[in-house]
N, C-alpha and C. Protein backbone atom coordinates (compact mmCIF):
# COMPACT_ATOMS: atom_id res chain seq x y z
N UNK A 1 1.76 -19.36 -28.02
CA UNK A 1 1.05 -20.58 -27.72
C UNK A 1 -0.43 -20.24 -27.49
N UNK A 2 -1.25 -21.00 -28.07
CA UNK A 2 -3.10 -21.04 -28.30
C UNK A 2 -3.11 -21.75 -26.63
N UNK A 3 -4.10 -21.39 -26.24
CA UNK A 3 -5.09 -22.46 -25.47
C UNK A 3 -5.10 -23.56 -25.88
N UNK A 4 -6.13 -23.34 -27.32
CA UNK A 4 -6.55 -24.78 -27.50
C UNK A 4 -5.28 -26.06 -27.97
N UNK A 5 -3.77 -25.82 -27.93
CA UNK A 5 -2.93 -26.23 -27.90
C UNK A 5 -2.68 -27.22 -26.44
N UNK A 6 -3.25 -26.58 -25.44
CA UNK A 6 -3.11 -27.55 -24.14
C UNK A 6 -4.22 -28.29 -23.97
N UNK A 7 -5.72 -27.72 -24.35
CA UNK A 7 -6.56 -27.74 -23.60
C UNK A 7 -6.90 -29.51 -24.09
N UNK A 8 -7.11 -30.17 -23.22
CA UNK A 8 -7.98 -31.82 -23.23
C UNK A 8 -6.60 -32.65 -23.84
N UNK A 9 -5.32 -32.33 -23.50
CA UNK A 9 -4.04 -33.34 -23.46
C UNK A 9 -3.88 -34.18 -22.11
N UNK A 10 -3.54 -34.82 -22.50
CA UNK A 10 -2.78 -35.88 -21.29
C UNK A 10 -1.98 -35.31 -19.90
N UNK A 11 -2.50 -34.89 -18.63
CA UNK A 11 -1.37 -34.60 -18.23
C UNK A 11 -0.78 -35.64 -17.18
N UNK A 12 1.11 -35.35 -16.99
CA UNK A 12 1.77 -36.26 -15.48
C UNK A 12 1.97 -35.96 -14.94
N UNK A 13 2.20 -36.37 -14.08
CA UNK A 13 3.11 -35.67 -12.36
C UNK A 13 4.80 -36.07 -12.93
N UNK A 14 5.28 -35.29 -11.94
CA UNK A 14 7.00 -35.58 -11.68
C UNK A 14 7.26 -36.70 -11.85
N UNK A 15 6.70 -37.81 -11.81
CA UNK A 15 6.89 -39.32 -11.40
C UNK A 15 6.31 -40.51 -12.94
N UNK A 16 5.86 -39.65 -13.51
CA UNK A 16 4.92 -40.14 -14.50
C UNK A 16 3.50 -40.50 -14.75
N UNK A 17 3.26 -40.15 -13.21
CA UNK A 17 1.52 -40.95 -12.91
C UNK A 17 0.64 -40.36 -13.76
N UNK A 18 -0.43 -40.51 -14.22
CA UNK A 18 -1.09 -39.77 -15.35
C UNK A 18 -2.15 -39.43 -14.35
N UNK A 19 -1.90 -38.02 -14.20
CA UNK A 19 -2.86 -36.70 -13.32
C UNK A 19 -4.46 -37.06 -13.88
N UNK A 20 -4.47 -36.58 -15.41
CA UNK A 20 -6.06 -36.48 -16.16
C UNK A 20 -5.71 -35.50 -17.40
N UNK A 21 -6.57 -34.54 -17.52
CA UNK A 21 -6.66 -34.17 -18.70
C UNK A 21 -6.73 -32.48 -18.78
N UNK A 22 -6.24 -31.58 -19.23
CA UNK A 22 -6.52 -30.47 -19.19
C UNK A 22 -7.75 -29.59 -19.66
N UNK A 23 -8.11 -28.80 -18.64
CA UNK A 23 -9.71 -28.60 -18.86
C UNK A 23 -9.53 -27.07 -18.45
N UNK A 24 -8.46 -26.41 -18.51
CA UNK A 24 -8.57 -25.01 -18.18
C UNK A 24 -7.20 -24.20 -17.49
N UNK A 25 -6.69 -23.04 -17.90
CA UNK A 25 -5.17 -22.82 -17.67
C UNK A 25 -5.60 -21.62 -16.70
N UNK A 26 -4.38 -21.26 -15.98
CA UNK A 26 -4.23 -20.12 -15.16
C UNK A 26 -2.96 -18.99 -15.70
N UNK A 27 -3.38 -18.15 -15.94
CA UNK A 27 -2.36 -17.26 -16.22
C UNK A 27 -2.17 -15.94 -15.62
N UNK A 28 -1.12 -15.59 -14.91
CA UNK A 28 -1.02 -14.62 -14.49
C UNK A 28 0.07 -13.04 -15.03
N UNK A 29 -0.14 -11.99 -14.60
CA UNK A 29 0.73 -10.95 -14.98
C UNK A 29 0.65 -9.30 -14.31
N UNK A 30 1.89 -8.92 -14.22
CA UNK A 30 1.13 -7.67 -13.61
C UNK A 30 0.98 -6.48 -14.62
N UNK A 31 -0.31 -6.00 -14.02
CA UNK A 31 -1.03 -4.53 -15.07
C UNK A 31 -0.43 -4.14 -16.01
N UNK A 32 -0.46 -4.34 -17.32
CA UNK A 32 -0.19 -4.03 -18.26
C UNK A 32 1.05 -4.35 -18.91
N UNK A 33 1.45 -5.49 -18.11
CA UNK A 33 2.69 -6.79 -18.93
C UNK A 33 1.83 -7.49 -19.57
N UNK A 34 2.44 -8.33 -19.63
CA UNK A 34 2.65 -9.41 -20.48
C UNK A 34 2.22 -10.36 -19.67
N UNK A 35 1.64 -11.69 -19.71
CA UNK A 35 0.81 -12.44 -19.19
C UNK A 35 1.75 -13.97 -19.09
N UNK A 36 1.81 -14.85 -17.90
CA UNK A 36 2.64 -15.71 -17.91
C UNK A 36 1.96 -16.75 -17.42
N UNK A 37 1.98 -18.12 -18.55
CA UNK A 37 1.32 -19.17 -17.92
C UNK A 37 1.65 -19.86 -16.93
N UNK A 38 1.12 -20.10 -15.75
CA UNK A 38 1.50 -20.35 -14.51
C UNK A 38 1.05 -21.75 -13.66
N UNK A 39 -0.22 -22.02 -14.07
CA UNK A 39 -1.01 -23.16 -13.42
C UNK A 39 -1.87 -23.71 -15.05
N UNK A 40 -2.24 -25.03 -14.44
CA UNK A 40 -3.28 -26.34 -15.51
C UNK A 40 -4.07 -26.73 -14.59
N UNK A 41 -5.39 -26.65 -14.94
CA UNK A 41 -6.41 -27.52 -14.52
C UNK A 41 -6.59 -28.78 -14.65
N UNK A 42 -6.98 -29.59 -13.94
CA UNK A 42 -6.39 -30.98 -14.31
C UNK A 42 -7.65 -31.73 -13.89
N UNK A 43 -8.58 -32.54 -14.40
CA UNK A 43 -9.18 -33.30 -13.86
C UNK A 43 -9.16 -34.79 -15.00
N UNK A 44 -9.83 -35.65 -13.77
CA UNK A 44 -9.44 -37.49 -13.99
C UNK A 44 -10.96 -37.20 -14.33
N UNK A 45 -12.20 -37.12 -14.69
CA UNK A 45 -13.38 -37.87 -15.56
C UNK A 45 -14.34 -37.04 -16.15
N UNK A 46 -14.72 -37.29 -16.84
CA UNK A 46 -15.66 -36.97 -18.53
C UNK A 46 -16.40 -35.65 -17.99
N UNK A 47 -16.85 -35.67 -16.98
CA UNK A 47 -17.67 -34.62 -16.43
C UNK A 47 -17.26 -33.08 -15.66
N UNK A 48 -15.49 -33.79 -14.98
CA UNK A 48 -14.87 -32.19 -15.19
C UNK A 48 -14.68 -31.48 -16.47
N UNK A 49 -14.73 -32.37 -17.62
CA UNK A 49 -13.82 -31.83 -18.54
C UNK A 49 -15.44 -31.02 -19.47
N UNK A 50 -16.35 -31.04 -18.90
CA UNK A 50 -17.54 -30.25 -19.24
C UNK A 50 -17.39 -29.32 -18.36
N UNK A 51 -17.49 -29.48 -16.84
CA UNK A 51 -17.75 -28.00 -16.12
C UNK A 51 -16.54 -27.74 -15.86
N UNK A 52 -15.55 -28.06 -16.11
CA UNK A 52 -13.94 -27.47 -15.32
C UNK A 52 -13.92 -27.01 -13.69
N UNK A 53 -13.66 -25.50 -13.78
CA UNK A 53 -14.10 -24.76 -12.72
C UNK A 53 -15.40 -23.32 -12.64
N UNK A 54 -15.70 -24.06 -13.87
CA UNK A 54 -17.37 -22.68 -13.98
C UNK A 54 -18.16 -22.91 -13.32
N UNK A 55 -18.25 -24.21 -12.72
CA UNK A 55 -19.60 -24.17 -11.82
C UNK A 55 -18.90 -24.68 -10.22
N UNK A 56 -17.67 -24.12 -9.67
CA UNK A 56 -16.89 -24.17 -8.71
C UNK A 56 -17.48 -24.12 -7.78
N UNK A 57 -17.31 -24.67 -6.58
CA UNK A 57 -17.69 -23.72 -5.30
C UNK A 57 -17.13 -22.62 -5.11
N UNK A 58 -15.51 -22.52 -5.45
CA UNK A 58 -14.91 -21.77 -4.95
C UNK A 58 -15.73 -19.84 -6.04
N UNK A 59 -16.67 -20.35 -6.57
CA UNK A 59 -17.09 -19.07 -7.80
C UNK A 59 -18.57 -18.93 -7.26
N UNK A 60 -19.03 -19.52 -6.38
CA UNK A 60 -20.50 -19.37 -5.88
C UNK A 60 -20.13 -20.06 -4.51
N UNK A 61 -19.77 -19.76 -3.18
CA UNK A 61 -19.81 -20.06 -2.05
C UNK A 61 -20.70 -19.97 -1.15
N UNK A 62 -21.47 -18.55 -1.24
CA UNK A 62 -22.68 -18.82 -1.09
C UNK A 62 -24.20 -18.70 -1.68
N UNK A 63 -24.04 -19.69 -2.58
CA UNK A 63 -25.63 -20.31 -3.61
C UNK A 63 -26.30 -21.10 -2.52
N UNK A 64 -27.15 -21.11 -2.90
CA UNK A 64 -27.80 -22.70 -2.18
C UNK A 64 -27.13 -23.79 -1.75
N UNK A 65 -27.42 -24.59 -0.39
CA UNK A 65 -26.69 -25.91 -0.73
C UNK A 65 -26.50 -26.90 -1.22
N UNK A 66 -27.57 -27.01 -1.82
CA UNK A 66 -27.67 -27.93 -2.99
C UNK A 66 -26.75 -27.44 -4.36
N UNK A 67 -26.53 -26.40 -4.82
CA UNK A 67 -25.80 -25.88 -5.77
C UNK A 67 -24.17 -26.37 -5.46
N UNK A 68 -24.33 -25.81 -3.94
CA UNK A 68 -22.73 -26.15 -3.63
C UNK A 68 -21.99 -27.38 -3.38
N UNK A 69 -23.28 -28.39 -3.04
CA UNK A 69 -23.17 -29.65 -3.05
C UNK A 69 -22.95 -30.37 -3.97
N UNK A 70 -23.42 -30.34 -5.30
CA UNK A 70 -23.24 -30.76 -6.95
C UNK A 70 -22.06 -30.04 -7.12
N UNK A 71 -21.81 -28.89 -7.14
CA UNK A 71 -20.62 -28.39 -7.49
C UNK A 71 -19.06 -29.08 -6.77
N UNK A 72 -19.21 -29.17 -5.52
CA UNK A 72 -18.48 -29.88 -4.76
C UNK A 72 -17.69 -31.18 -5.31
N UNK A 73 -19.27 -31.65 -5.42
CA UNK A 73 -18.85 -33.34 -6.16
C UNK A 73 -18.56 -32.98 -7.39
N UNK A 74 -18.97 -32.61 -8.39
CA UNK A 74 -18.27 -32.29 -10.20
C UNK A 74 -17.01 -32.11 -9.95
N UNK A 75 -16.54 -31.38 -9.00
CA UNK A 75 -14.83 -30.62 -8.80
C UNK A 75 -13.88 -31.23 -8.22
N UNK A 76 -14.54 -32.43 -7.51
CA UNK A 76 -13.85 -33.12 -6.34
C UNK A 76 -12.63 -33.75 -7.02
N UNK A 77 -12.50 -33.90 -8.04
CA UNK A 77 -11.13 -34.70 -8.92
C UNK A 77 -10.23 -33.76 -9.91
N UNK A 78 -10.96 -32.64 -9.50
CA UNK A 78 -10.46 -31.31 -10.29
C UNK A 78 -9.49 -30.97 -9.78
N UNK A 79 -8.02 -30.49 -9.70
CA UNK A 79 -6.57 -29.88 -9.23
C UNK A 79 -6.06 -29.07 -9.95
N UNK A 80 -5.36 -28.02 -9.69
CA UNK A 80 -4.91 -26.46 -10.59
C UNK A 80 -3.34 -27.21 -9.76
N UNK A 81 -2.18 -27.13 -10.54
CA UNK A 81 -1.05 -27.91 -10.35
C UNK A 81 -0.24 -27.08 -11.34
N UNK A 82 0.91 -26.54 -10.72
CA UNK A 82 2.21 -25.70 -11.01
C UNK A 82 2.19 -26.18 -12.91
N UNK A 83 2.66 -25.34 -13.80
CA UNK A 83 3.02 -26.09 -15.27
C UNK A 83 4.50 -26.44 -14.93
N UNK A 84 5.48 -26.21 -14.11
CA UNK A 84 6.43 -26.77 -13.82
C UNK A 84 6.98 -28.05 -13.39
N UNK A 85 5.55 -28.62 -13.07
CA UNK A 85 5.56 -29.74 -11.98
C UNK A 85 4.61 -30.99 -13.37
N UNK A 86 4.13 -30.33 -14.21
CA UNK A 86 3.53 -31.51 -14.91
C UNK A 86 4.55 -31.55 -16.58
N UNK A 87 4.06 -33.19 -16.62
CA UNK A 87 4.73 -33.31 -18.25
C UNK A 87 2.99 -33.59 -19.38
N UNK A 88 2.86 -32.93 -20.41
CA UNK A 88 1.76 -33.00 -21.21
C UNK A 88 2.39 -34.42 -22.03
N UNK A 89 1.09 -34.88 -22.92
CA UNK A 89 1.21 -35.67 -24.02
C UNK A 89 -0.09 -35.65 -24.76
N UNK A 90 0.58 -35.21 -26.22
CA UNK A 90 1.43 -34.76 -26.47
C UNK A 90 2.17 -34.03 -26.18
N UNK A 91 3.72 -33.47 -26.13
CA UNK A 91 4.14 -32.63 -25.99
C UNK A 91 3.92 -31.11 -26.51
N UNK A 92 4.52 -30.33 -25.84
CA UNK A 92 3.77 -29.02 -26.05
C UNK A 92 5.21 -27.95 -26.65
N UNK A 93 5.53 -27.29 -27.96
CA UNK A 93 6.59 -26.98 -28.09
C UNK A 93 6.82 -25.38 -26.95
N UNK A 94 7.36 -25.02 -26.75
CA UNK A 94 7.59 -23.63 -26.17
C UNK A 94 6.57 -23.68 -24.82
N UNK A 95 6.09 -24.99 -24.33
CA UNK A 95 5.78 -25.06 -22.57
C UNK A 95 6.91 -24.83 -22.25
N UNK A 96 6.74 -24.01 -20.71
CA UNK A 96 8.18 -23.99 -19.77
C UNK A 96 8.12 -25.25 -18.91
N UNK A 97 8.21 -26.48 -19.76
CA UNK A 97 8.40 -27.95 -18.21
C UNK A 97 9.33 -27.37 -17.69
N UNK A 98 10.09 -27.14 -17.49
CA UNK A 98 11.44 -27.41 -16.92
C UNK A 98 11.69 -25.99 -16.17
N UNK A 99 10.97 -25.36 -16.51
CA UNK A 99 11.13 -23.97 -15.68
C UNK A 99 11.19 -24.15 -14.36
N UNK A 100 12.23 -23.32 -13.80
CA UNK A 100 11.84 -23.04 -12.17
C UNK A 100 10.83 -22.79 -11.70
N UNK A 101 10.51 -22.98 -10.62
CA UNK A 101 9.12 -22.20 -9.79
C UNK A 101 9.63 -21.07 -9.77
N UNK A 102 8.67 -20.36 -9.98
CA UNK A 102 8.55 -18.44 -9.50
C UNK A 102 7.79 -17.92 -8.54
C-alpha cells in the first residue's frame, strides 16, 4: 500500500460521523522490521490539509509565540486517531479496519 492511496480520502469514526480528511499517516516498527501502519491524521478544513502537522507545535515548542500561536490554531482540528477505529471512503483494499488494537 502507497501513501498516496490514503492520503486526502474521506475519513469516519466507529459511528459513521465523518472525522475530515487524511493529511498524513503514522507508522511505526522496531529497528530493522518491517514497518506497521498504525495512526491517520485527520483534519476537518482546507488549511490542515496544507500544513498537516509540519508546522505543529508539538515540532517547534519553543519558537516564538507568535509561531506557536498560528501553529496552535492551523492544528486545532487536526487528530492522529487509531487506523482501527476509522472507516476511509473510498475504501482502501489491504487497510487493517478491523484489526485489533496492538
Amino acid at each position: 500500500m502507497r501513501a498516496g492511496e490514503l492520503l486526502g480520502r474521506t475519513a469516519y469514526d466507529e459511528q459513521g460521523r465523518r472525522l475530515g480528511r487524511v493529511v498524513d499517516l503514522v507508522v511505526r516498527g522496531a529497528p530493522g522490521g518491517p514497518l506497521r501502519l498504525t495512526d491517520l491524521v485527520i483534519t476537518r478544513h482546507w488549511y490542515g490539509r496544507l500544513s498537516g502537522r509540519l508546522i505543529g507545535p508539538e515540532r517547534h515548542p519553543s519558537g516564538p509565540w507568535a509561531i506557536r500561536a498560528v501553529a496552535r490554531l492551523l492544528g486545532r482540528r487536526t487528530v492522529q486517531v487509531p487506523v482501527h477505529r476509522l472507516r476511509l471512503d473510498p475504501p482502501v483494499p489491504g487497510l487493517p479496519e478491523d484489526a485489533p488494537p496492538r
